[in-house]
C-alpha atoms as a PDB file:
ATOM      1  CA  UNK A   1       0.000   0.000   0.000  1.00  0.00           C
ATOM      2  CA  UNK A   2       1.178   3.268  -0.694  1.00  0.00           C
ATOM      3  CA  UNK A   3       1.791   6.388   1.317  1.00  0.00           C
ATOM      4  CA  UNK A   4      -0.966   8.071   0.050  1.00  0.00           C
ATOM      5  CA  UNK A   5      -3.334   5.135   0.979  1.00  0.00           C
ATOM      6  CA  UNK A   6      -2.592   4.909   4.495  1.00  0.00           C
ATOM      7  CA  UNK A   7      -2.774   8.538   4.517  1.00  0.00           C
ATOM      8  CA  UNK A   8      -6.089   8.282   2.879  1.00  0.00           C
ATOM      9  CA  UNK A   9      -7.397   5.565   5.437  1.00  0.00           C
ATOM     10  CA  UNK A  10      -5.926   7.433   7.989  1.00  0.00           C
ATOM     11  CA  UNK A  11      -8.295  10.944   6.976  1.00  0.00           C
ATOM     12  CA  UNK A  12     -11.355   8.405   8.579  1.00  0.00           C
ATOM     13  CA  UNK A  13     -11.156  10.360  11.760  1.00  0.00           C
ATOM     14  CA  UNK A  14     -12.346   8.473  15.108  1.00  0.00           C
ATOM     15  CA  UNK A  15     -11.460  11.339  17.387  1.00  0.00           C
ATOM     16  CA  UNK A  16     -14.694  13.608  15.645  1.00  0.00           C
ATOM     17  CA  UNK A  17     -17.811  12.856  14.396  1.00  0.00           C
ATOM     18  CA  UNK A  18     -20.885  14.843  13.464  1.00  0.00           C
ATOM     19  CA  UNK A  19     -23.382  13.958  16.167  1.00  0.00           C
ATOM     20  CA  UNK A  20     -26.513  14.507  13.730  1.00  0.00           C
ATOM     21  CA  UNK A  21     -24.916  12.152  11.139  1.00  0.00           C
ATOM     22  CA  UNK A  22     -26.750   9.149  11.535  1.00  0.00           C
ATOM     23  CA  UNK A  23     -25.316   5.439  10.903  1.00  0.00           C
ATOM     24  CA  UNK A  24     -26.804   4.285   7.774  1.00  0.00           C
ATOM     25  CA  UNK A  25     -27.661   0.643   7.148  1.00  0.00           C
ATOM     26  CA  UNK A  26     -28.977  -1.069   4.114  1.00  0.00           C
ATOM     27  CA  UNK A  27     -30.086  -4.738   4.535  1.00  0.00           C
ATOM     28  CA  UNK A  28     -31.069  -6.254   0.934  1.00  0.00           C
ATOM     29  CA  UNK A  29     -32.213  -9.848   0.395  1.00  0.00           C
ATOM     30  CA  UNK A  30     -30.885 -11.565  -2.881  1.00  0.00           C
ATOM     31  CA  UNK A  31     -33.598 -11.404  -4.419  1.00  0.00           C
ATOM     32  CA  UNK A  32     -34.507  -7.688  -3.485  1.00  0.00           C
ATOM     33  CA  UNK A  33     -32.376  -7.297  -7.230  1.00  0.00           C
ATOM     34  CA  UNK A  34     -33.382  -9.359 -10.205  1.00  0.00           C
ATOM     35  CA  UNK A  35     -30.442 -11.178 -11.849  1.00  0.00           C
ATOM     36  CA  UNK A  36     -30.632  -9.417 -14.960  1.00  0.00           C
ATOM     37  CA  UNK A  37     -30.974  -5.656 -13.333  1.00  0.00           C
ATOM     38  CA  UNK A  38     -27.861  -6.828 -10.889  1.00  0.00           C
ATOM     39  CA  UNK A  39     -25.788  -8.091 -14.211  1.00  0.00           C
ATOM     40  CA  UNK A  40     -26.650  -4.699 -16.570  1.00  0.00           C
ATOM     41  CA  UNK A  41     -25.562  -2.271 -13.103  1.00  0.00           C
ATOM     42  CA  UNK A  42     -22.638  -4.142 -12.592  1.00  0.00           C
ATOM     43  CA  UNK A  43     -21.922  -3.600 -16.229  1.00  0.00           C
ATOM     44  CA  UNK A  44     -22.436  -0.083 -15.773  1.00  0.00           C
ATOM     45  CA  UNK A  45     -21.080   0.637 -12.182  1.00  0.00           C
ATOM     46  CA  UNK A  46     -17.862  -1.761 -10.986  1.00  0.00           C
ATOM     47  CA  UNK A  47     -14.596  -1.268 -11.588  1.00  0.00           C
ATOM     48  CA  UNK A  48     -12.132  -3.296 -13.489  1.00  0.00           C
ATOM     49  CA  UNK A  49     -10.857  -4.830 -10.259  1.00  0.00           C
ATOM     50  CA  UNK A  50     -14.513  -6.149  -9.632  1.00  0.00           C
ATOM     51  CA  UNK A  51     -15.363  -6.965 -12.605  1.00  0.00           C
ATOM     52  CA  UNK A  52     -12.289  -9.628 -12.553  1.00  0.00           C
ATOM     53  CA  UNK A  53     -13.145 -10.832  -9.455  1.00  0.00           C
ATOM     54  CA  UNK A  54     -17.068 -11.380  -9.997  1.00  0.00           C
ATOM     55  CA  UNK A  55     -15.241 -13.301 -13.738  1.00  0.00           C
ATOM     56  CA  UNK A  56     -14.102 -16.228 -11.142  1.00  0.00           C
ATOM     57  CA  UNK A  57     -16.552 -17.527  -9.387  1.00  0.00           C
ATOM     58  CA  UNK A  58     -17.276 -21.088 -10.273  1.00  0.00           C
ATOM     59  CA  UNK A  59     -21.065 -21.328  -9.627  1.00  0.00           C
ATOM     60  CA  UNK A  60     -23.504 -18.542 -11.393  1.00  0.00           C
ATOM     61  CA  UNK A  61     -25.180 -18.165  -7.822  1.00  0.00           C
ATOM     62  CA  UNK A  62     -21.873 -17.098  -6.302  1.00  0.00           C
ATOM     63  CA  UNK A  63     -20.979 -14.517  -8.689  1.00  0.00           C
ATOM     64  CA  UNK A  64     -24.799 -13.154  -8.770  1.00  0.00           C
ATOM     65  CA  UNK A  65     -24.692 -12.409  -4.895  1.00  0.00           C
ATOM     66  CA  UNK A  66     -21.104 -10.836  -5.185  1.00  0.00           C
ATOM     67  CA  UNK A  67     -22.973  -8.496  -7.908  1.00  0.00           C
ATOM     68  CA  UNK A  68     -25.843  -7.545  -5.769  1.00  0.00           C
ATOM     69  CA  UNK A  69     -23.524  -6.918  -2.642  1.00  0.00           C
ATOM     70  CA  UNK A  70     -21.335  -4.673  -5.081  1.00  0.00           C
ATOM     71  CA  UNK A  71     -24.395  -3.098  -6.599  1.00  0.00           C
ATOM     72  CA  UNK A  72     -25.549  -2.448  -2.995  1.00  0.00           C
ATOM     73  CA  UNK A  73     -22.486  -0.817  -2.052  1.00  0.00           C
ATOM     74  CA  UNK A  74     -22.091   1.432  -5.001  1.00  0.00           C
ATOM     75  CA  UNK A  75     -25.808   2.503  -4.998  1.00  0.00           C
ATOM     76  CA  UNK A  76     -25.670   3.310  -1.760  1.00  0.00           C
ATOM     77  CA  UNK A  77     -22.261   5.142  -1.344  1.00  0.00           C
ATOM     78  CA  UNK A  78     -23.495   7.540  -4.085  1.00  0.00           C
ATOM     79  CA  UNK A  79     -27.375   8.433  -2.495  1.00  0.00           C
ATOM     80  CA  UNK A  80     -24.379   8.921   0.691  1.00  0.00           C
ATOM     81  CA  UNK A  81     -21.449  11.117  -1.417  1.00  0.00           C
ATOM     82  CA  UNK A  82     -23.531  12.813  -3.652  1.00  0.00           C
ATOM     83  CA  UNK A  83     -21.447  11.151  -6.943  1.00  0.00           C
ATOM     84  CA  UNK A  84     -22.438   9.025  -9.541  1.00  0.00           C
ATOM     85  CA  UNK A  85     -21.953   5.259  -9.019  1.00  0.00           C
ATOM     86  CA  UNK A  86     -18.977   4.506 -11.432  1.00  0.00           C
ATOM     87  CA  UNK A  87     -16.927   7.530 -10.588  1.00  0.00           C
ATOM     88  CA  UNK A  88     -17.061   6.150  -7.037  1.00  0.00           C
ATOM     89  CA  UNK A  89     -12.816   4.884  -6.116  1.00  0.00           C
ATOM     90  CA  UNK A  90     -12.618   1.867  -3.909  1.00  0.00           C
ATOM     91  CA  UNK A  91      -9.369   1.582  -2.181  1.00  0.00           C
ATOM     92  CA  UNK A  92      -8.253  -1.496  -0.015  1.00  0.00           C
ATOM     93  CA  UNK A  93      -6.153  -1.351   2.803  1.00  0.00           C
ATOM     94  CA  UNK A  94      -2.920  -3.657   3.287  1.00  0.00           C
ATOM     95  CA  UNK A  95      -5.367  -6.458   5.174  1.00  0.00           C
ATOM     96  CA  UNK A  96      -7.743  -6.303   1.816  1.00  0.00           C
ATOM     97  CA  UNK A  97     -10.443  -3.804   3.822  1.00  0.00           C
ATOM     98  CA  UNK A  98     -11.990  -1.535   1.350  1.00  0.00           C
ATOM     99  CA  UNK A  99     -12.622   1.765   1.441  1.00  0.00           C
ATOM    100  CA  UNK A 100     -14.074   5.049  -0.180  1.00  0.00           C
ATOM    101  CA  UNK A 101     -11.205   7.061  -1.828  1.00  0.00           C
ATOM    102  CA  UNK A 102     -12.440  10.985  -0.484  1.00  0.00           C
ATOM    103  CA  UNK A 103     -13.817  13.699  -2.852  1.00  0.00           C
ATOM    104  CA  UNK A 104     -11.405  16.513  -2.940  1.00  0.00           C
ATOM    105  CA  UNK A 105     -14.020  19.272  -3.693  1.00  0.00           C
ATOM    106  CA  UNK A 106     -14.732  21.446  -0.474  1.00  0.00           C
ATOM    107  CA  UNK A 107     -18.369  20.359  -0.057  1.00  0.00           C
ATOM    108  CA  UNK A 108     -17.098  17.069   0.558  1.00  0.00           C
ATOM    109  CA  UNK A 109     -14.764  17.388   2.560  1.00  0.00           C
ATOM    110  CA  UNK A 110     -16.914  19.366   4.702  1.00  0.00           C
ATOM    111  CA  UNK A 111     -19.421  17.005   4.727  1.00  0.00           C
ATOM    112  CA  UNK A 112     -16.758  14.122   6.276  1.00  0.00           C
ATOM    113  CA  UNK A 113     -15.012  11.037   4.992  1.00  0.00           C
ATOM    114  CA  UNK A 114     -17.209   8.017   4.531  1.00  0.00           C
ATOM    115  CA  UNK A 115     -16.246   4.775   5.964  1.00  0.00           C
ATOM    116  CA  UNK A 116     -18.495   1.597   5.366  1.00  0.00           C
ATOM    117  CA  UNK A 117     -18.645  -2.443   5.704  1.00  0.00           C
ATOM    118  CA  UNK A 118     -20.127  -4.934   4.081  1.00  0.00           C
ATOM    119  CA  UNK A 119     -21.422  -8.761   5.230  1.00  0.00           C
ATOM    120  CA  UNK A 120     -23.675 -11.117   3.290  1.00  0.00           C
ATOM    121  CA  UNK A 121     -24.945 -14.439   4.908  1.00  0.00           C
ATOM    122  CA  UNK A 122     -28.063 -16.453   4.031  1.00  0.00           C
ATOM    123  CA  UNK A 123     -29.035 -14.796   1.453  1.00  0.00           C
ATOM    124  CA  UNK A 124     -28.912 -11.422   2.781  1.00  0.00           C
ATOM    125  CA  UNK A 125     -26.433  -8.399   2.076  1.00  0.00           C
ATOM    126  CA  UNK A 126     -25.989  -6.093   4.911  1.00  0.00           C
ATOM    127  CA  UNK A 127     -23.965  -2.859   4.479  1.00  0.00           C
ATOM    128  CA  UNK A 128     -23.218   0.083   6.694  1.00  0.00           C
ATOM    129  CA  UNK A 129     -21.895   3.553   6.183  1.00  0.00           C
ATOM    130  CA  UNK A 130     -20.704   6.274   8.356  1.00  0.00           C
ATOM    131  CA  UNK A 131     -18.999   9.100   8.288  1.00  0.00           C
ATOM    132  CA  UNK A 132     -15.666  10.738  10.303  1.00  0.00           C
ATOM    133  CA  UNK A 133     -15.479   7.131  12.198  1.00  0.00           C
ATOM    134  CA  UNK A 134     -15.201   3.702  11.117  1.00  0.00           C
ATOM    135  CA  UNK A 135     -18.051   0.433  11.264  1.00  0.00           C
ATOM    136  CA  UNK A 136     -17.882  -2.609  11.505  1.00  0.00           C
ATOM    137  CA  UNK A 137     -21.201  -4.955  10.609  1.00  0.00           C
ATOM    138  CA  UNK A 138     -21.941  -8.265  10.159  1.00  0.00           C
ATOM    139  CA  UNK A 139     -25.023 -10.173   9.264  1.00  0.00           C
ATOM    140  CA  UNK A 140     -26.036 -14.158  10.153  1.00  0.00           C
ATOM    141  CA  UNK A 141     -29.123 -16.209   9.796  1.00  0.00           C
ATOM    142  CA  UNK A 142     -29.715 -18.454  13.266  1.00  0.00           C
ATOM    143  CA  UNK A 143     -30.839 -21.262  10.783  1.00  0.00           C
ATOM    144  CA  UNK A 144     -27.820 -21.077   8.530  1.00  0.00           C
ATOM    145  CA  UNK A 145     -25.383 -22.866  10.594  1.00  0.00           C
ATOM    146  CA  UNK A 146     -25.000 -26.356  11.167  1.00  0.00           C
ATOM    147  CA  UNK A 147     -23.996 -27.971  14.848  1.00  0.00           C
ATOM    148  CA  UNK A 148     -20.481 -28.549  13.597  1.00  0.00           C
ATOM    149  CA  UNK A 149     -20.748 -24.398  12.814  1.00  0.00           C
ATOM    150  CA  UNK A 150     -22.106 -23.789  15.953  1.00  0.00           C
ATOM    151  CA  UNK A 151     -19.578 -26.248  17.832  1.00  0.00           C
ATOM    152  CA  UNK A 152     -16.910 -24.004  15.742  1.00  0.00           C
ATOM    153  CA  UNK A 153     -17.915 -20.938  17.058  1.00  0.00           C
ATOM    154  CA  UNK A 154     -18.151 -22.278  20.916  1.00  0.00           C
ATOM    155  CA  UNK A 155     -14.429 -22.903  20.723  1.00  0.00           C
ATOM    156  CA  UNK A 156     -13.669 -19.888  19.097  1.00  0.00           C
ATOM    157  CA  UNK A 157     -15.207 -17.470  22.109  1.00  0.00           C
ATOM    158  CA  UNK A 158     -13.659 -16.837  25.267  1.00  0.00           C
ATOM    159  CA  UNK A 159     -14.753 -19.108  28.091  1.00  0.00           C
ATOM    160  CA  UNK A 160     -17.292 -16.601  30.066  1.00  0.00           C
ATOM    161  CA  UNK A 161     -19.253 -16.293  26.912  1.00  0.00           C
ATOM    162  CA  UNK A 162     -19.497 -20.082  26.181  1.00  0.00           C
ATOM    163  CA  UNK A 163     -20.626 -20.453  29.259  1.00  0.00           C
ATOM    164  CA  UNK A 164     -23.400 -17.911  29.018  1.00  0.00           C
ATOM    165  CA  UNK A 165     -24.190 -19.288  25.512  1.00  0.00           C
ATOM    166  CA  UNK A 166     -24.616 -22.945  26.425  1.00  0.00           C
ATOM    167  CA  UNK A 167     -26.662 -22.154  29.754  1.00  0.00           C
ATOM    168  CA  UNK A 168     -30.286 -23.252  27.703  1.00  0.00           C
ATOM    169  CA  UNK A 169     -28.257 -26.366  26.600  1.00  0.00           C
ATOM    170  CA  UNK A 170     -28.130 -27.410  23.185  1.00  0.00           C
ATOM    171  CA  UNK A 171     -30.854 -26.607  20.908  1.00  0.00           C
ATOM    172  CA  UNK A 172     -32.151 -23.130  18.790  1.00  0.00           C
ATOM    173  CA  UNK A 173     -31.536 -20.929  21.919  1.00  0.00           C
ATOM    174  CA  UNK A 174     -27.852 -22.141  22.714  1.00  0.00           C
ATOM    175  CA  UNK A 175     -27.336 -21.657  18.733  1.00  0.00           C
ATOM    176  CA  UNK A 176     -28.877 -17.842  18.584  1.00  0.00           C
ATOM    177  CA  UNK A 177     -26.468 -16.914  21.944  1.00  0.00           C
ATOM    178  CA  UNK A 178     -23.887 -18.001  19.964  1.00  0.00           C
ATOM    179  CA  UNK A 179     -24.411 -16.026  16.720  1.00  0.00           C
ATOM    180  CA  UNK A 180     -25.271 -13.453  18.948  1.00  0.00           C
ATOM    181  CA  UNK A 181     -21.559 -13.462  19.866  1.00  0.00           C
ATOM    182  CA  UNK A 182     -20.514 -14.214  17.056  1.00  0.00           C
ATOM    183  CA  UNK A 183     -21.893 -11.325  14.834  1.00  0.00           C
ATOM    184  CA  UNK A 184     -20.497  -8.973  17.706  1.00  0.00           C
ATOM    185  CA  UNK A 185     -16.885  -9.838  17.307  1.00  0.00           C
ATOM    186  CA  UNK A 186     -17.233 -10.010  13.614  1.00  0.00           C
ATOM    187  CA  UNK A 187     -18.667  -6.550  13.820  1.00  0.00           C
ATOM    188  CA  UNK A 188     -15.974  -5.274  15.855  1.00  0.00           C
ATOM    189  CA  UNK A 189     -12.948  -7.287  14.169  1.00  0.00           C
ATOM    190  CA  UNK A 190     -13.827  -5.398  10.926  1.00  0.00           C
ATOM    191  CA  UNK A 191     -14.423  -1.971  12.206  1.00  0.00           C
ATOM    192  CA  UNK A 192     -10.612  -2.164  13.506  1.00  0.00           C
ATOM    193  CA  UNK A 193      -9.370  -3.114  10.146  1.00  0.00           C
ATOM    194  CA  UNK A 194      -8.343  -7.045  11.294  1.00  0.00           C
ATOM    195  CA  UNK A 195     -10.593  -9.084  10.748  1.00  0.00           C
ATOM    196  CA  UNK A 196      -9.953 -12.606  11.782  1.00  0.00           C
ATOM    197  CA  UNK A 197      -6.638 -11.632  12.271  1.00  0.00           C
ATOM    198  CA  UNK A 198      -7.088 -11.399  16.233  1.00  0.00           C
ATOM    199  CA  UNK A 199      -7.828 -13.902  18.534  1.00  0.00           C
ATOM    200  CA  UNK A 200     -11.851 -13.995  19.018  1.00  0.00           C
ATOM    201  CA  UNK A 201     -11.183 -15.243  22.841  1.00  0.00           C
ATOM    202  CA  UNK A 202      -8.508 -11.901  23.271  1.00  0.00           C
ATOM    203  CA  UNK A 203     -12.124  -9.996  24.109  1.00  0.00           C
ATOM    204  CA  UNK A 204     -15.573 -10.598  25.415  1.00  0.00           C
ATOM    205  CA  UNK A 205     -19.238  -9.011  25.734  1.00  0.00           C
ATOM    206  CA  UNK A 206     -21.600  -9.339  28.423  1.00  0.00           C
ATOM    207  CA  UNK A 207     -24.765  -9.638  26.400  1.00  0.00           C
ATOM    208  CA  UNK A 208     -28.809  -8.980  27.888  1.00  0.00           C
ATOM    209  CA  UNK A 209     -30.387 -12.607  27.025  1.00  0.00           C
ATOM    210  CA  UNK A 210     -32.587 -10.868  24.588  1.00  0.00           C
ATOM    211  CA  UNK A 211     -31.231  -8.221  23.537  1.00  0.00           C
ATOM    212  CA  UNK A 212     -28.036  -5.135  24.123  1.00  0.00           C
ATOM    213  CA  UNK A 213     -24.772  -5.619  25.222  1.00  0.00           C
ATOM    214  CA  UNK A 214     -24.259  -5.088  28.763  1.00  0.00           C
ATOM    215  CA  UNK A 215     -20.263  -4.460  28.983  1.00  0.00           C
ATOM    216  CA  UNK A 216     -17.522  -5.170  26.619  1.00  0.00           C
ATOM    217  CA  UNK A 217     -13.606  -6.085  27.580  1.00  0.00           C
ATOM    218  CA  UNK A 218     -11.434  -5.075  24.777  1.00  0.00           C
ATOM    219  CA  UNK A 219      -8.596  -6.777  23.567  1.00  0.00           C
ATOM    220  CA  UNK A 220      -4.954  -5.832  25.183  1.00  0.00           C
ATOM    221  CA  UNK A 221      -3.914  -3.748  21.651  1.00  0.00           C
ATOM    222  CA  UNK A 222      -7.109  -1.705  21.841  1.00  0.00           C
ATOM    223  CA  UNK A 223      -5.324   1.025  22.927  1.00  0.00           C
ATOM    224  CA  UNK A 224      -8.343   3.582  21.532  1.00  0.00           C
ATOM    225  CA  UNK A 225     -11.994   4.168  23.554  1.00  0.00           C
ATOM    226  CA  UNK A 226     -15.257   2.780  24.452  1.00  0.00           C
ATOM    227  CA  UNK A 227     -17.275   1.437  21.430  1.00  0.00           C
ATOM    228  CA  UNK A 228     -21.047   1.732  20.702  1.00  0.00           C
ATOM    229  CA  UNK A 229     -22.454  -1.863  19.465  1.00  0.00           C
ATOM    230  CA  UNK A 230     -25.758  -2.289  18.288  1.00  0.00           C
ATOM    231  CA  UNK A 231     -27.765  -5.673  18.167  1.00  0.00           C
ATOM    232  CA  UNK A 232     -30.936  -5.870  15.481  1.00  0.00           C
ATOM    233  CA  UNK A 233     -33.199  -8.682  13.989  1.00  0.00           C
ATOM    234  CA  UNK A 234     -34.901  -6.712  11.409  1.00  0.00           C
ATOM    235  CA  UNK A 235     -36.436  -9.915   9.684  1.00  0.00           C
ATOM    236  CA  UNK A 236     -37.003 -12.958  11.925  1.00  0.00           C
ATOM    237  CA  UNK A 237     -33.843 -15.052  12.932  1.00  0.00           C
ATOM    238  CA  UNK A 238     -31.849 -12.720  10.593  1.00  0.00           C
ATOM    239  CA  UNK A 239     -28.876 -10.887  13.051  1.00  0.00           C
ATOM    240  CA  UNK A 240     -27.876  -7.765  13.043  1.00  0.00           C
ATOM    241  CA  UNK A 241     -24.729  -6.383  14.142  1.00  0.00           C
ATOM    242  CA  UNK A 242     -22.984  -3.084  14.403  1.00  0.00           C
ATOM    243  CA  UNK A 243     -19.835  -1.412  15.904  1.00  0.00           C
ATOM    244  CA  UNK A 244     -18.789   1.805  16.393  1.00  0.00           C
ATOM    245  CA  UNK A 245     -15.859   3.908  18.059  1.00  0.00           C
ATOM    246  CA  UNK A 246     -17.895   5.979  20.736  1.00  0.00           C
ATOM    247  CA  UNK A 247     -16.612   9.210  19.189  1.00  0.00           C
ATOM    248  CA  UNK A 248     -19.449   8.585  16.272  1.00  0.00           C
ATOM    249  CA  UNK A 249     -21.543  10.344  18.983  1.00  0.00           C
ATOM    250  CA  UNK A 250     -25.191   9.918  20.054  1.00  0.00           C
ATOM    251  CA  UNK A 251     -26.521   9.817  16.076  1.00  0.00           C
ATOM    252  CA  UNK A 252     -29.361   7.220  15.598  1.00  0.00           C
ATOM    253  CA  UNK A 253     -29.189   4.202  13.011  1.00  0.00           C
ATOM    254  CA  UNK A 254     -31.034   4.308   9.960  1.00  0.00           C
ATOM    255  CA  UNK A 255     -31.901   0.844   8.763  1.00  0.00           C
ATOM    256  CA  UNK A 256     -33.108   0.893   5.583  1.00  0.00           C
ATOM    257  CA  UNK A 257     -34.703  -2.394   3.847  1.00  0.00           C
ATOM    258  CA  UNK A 258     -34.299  -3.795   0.210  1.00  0.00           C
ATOM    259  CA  UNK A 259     -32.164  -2.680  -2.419  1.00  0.00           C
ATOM    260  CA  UNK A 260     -31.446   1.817  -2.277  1.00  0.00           C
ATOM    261  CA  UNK A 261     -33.325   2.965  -5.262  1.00  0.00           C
ATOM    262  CA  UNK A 262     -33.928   5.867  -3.595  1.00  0.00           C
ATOM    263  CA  UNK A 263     -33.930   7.541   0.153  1.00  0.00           C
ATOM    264  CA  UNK A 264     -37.228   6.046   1.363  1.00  0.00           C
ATOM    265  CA  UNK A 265     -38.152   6.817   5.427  1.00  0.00           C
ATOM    266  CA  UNK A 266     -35.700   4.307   7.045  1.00  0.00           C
ATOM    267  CA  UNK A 267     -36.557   2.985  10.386  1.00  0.00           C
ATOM    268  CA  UNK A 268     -34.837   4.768  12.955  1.00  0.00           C
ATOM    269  CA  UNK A 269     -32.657   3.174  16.558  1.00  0.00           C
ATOM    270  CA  UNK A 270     -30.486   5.035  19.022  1.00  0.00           C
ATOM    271  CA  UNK A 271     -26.910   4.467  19.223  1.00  0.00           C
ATOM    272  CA  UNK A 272     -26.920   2.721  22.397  1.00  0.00           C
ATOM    273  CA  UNK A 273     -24.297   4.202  25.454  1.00  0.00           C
ATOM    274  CA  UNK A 274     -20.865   3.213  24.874  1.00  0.00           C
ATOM    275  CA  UNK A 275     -19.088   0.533  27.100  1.00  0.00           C
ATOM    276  CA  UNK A 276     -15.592  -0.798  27.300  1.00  0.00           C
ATOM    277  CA  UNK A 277     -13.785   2.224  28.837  1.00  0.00           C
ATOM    278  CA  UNK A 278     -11.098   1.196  30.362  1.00  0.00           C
ATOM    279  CA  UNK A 279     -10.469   2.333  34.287  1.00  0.00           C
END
């Protein structure tokens, strides 16, 4: 990556954030985009880089949900920035994270640097945007995972929260606690840029048994601030999960369903009070 990348990824400021910008999210099912509409936009809209990669998938259905998701992310960037869909830059950062290259024209920049994530699972796309912070979201269906999935995830965690997980004993609730998790340190892993690239046991949340996380122990290299993490199930046993550095401020989220033709009336959610501060 170049100097003026990590320069560029560096401009997504977590120390300021407009509190009246809200935290957008667009959750799309597959087939909230016909296959022909997603093929003649991706035509129109991706860049050579995604064009190759959408070129080799082996099966037709992978390469029509890596469409939509791009699609989704283009459409929606633009309603967001204000610019045209194929004009939009996509930078990735040295771990393969991608990011909005910033407008250089003052009302832009005045406006704030966009950051956003993507996750598709089940046949859902779920994408977030923000701007002057960085988010990290992640999306899971509680009947998309087989036991051996589940089992996978249980010895992933850190030991309080496989305890608290496997307290209903095995069966849909143990399975939901789990993705519950899950989605959480997914959502977090990729609003810090890693990934799976640290431990999922190095932190922990205290999670509500329905709903909210109750406190949050960051891993030893999270040398920044609390975090704001948001749980929602916006279709039944489809999970919802969002993270963001405190500093985003006291904005709401915006969840918006299907695919962003245009700025319908999203629902609206509070950001919910940030934990994780460290004493």
């Amino acid at each position: 990556m170049t100097a003026e990348l990590r320069t560029r990824e560096a401009d997504v400021d977590t120390e300021r954030a407009p509190d009246t910008a809200p935290v957008t999210l667009w959750l799309c099912p597959n087939d909230g985009l016909d296959p022909e509409t997603a093929r003649l936009l991706a035509d129109h809209w991706l860049d050579a880089r995604e064009q190759k990669t959408a070129g080799k998938f082996l099966f037709e259905r992978d390469r029509l949900q890596y469409l939509i998701a791009h699609t989704l992310v283009r459409r929606a960037l633009s309603l967001e920035a204000g610019r045209a869909e194929a004009e939009l830059v996509i930078w990735r950062s040295a771990r393969g994270r991608p990011f909005l290259r910033p407008a250089t024209d003052r009302l832009s920049q005045d406006s704030g640097v966009l950051d956003f994530n993507l996750s598709h699972a089940g046949g859902y796309n779920l994408l977030g945007i923000v701007r002057q912070a960085r988010i990290g979201v992640d999306v899971e269906r509680v009947d998309d995972r087989d036991q051996q999935a589940v089992a996978t995830i249980l010895n992933a965690i850190a030991p309080t929260e496989r305890a608290w997980a496997e307290q209903p004993g095995p069966g849909r609730e143990r399975d939901r606690r789990a993705l519950r998790i899950w989605t959480l340190k997914e959502a977090y892993s990729k609003a810090r840029g890693l990934g799976l690239g640290i431990p999922f046991d190095s932190f922990e949340f205290t999670l509500d048994d329905e709903r909210g996380v109750r406190a949050f122990t960051p891993p030893a290299d999270d040398e920044a601030r609390p975090w704001r993490f948001v749980e929602l199930e916006p279709v039944p046993g489809v999970l919802v999960a969002v993270a963001v550095p405190a500093a985003a401020g006291d904005a709401a989220i915006h969840l918006n369903l299907g695919f962003p033709w245009s700025r319908s009336a999203p629902q609206e959610f509070p950001l919910p009070p940030p934990v994780g501060e460290r004493v």
